[in-house]
N, C-alpha and C. Protein backbone atom coordinates (compact mmCIF):
# COMPACT_ATOMS: atom_id res chain seq x y z
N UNK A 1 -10.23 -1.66 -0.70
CA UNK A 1 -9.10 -2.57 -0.61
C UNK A 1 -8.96 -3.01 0.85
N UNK A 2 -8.78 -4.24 0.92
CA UNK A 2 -8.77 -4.80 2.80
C UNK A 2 -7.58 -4.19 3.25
N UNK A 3 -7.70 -4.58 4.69
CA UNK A 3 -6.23 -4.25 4.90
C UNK A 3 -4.81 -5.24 4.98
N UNK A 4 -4.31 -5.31 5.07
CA UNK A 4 -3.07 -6.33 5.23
C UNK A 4 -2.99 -6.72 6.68
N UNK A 5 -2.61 -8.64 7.25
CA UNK A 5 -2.26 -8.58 8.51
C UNK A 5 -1.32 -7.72 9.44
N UNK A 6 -0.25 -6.73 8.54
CA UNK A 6 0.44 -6.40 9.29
C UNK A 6 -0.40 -4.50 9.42
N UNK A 7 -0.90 -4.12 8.44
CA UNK A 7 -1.69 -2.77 8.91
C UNK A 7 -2.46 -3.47 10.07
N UNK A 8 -3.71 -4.49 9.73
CA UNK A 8 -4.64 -4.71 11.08
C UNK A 8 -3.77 -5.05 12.42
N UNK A 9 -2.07 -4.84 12.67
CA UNK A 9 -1.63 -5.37 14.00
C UNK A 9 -0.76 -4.43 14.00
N UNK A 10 -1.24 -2.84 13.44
CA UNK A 10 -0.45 -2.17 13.47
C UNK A 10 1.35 -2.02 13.54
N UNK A 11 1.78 -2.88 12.19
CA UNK A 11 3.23 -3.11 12.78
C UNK A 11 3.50 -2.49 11.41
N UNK A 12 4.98 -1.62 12.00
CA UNK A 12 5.42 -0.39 10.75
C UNK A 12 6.02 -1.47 9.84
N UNK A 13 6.50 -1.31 8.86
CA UNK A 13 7.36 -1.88 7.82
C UNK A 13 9.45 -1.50 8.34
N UNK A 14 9.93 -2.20 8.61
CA UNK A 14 11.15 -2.13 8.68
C UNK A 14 11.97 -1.27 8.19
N UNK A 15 12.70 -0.51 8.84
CA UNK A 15 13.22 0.98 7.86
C UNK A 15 14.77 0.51 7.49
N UNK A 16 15.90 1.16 7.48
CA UNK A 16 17.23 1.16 7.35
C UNK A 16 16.93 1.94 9.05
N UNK A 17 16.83 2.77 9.64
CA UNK A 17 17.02 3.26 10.46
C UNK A 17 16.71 2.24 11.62
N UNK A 18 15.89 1.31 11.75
CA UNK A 18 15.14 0.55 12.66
C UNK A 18 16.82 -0.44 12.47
N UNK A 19 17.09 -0.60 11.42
CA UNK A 19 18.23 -1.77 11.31
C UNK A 19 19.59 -1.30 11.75
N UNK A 20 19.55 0.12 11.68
CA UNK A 20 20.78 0.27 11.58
C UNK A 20 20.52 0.81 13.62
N UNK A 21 19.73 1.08 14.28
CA UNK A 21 19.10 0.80 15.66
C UNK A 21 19.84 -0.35 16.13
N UNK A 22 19.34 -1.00 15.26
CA UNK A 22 19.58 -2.58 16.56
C UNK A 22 20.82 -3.14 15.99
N UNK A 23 21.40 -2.98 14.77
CA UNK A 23 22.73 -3.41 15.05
C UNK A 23 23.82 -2.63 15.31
N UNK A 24 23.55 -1.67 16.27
CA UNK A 24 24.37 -0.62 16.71
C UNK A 24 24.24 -0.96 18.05
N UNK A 25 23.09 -1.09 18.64
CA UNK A 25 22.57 -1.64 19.94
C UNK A 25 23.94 -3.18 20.20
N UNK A 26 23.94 -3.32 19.36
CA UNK A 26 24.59 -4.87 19.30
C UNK A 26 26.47 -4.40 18.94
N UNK A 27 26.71 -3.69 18.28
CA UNK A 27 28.09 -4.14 17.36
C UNK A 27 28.68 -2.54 17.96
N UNK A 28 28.22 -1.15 18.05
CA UNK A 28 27.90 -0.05 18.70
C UNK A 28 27.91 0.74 16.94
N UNK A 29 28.04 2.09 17.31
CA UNK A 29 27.48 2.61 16.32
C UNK A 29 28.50 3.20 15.14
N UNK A 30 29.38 2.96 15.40
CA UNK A 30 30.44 3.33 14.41
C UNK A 30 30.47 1.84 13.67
N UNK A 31 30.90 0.34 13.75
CA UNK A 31 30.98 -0.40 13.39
C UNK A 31 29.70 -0.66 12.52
N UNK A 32 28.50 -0.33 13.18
CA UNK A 32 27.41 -0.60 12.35
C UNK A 32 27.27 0.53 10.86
N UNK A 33 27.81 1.84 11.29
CA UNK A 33 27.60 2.27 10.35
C UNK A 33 28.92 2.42 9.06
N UNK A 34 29.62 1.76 9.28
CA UNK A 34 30.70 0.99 8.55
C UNK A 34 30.32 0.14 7.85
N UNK A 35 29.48 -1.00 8.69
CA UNK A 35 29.30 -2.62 7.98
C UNK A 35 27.98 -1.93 6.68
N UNK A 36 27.54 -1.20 7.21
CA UNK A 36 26.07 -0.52 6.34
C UNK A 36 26.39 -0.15 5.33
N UNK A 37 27.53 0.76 5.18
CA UNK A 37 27.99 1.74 4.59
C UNK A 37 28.78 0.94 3.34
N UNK A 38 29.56 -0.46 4.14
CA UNK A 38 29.78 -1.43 2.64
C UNK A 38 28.78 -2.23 2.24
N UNK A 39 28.20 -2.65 2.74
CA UNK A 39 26.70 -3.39 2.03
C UNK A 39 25.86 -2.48 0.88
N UNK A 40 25.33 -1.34 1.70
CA UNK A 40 25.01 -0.64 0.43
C UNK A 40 25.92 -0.41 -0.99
N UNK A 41 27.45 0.09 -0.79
CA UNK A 41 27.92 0.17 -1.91
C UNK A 41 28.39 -1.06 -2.83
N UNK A 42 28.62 -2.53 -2.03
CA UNK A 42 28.37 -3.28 -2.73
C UNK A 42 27.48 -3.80 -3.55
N UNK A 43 25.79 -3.44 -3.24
CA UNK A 43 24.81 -3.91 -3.60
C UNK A 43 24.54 -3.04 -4.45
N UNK A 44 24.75 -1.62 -4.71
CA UNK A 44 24.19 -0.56 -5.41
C UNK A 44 23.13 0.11 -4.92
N UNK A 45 22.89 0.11 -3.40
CA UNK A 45 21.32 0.72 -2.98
C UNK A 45 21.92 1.98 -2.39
N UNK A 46 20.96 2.73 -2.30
CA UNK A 46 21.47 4.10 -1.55
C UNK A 46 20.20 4.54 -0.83
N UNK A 47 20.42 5.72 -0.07
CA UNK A 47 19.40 6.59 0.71
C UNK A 47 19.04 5.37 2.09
N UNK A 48 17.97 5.99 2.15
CA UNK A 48 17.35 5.45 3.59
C UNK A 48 16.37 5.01 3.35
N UNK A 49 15.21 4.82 2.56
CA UNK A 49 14.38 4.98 1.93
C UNK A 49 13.83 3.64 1.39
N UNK A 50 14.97 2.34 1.68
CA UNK A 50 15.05 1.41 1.08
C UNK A 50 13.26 0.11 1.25
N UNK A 51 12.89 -0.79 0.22
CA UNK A 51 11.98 -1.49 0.87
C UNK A 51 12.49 -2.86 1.50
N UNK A 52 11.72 -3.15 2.20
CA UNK A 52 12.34 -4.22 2.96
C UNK A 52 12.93 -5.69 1.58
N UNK A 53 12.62 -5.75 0.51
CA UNK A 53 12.86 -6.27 -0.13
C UNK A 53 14.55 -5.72 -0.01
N UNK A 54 14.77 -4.92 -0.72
CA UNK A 54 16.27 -4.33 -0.71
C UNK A 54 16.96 -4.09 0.67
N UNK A 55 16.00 -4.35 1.71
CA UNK A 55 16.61 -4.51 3.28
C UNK A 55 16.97 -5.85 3.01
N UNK A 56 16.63 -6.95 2.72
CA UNK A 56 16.98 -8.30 2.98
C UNK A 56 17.98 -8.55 2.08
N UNK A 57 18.42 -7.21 0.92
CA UNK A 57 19.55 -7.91 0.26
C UNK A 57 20.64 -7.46 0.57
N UNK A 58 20.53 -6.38 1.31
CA UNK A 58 21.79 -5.71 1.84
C UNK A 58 21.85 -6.51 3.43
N UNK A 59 21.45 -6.95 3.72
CA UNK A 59 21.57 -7.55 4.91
C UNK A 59 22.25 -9.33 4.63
N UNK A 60 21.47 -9.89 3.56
CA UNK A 60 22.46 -11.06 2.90
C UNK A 60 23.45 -10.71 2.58
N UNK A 61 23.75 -9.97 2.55
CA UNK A 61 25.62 -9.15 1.33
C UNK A 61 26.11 -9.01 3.30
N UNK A 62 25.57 -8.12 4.02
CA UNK A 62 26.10 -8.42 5.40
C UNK A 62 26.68 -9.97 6.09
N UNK A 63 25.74 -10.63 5.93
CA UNK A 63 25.74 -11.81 6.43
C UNK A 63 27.16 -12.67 5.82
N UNK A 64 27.06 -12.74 4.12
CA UNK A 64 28.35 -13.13 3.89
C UNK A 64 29.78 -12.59 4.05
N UNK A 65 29.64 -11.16 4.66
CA UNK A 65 30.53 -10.43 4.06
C UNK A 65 31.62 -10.27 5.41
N UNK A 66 30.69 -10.48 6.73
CA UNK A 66 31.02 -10.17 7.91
C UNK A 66 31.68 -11.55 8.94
N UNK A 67 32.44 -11.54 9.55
CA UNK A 67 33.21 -12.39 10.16
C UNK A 67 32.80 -12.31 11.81
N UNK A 68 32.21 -11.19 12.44
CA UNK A 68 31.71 -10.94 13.50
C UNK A 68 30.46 -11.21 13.97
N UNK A 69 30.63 -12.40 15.00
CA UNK A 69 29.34 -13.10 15.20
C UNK A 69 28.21 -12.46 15.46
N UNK A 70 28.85 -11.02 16.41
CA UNK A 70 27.75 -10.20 16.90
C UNK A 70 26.91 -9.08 16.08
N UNK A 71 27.49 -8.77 14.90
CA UNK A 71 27.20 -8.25 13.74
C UNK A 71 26.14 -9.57 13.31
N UNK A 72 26.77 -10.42 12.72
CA UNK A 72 25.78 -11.47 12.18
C UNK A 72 24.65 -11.56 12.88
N UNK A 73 24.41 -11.84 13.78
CA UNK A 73 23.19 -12.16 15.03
C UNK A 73 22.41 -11.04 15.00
N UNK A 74 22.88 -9.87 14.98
CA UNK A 74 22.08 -8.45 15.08
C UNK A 74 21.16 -8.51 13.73
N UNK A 75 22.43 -8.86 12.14
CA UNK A 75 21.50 -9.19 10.68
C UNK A 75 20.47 -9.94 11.03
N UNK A 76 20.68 -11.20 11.41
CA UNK A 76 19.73 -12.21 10.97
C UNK A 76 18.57 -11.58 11.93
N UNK A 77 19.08 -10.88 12.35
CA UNK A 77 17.29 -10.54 13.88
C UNK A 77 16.76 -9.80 12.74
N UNK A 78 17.44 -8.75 12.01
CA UNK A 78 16.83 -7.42 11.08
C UNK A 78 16.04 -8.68 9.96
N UNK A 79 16.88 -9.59 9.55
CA UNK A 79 16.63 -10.17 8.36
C UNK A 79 15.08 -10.85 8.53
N UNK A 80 15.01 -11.82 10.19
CA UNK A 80 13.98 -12.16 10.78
C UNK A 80 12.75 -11.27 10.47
N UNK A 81 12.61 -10.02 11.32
CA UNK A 81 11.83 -9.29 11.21
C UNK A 81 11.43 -9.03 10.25
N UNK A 82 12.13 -8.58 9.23
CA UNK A 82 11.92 -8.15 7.90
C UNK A 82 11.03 -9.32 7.22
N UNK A 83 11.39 -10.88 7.44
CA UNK A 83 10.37 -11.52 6.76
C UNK A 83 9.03 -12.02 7.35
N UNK A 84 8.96 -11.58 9.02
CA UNK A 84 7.68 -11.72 9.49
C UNK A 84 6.84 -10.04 8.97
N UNK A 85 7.21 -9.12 9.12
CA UNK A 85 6.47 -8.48 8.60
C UNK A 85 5.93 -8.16 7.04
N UNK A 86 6.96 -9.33 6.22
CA UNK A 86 6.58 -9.46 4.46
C UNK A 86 5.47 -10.90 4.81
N UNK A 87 5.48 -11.13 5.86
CA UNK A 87 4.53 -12.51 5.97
C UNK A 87 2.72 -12.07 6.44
N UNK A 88 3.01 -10.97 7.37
CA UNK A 88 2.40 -10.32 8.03
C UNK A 88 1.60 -9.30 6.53
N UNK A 89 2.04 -8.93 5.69
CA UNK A 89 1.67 -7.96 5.17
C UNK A 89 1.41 -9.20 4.15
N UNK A 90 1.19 -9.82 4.02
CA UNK A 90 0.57 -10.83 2.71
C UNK A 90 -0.26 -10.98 2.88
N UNK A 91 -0.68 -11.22 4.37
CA UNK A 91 -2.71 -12.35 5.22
C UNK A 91 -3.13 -10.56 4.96
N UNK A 92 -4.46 -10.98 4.53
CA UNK A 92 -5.39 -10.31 4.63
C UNK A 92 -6.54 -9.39 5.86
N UNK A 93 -7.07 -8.70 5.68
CA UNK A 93 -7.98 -8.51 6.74
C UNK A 93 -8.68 -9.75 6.50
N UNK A 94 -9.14 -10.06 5.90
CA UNK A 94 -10.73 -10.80 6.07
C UNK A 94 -9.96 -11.92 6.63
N UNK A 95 -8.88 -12.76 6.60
CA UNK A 95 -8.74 -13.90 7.45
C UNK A 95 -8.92 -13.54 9.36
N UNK A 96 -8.85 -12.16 9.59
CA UNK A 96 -9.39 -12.19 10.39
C UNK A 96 -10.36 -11.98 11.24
N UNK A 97 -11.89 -11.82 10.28
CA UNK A 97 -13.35 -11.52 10.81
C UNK A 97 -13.55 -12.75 10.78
């Protein structure tokens, strides 16, 4: 099986922990783990464990849900990432030999 562009550029897959990192970095860490803490129970996801698919839906449920620009800005960076590395993990090795 080849590898994926994002194994050949060594880039991890997006965690809850990586997200809940940088919008703590941004909003600090009690607020972030508040805004988290209702996204998940609105959406029905739990654990940590989540795939970036279910990262981008708890992060849309953020996006509408939140009134704080600096919260928002921190999502859309997680949300960003999250779809360069689902872009990244689609190309193939062989597009790049």
């Amino acid at each position: 099986m080849p590898l994926t562009g994002a194994e050949v550029r060594g880039l991890a897959a997006p965690t809850v922990v990586d997200w809940l990192r940088e919008i703590a970095g941004v909003v600090g860490p009690q607020q972030a783990l508040l805004a988290w803490s209702r996204a998940t129970a609105a959406t029905g996801l739990h654990g940590t464990a989540l795939t970036p698919e279910q990262l981008q839906r708890a992060g849309q449920w953020l996006l509408g849900d939140s009134t704080d620009p600096r919260l928002r800005i921190a999502v859309r960076s997680c949300l960003l990432r999250t779809r360069v590395h689902r872009a990244l993990r689609s190309t193939t090795h062989e597009e790049h030999q």
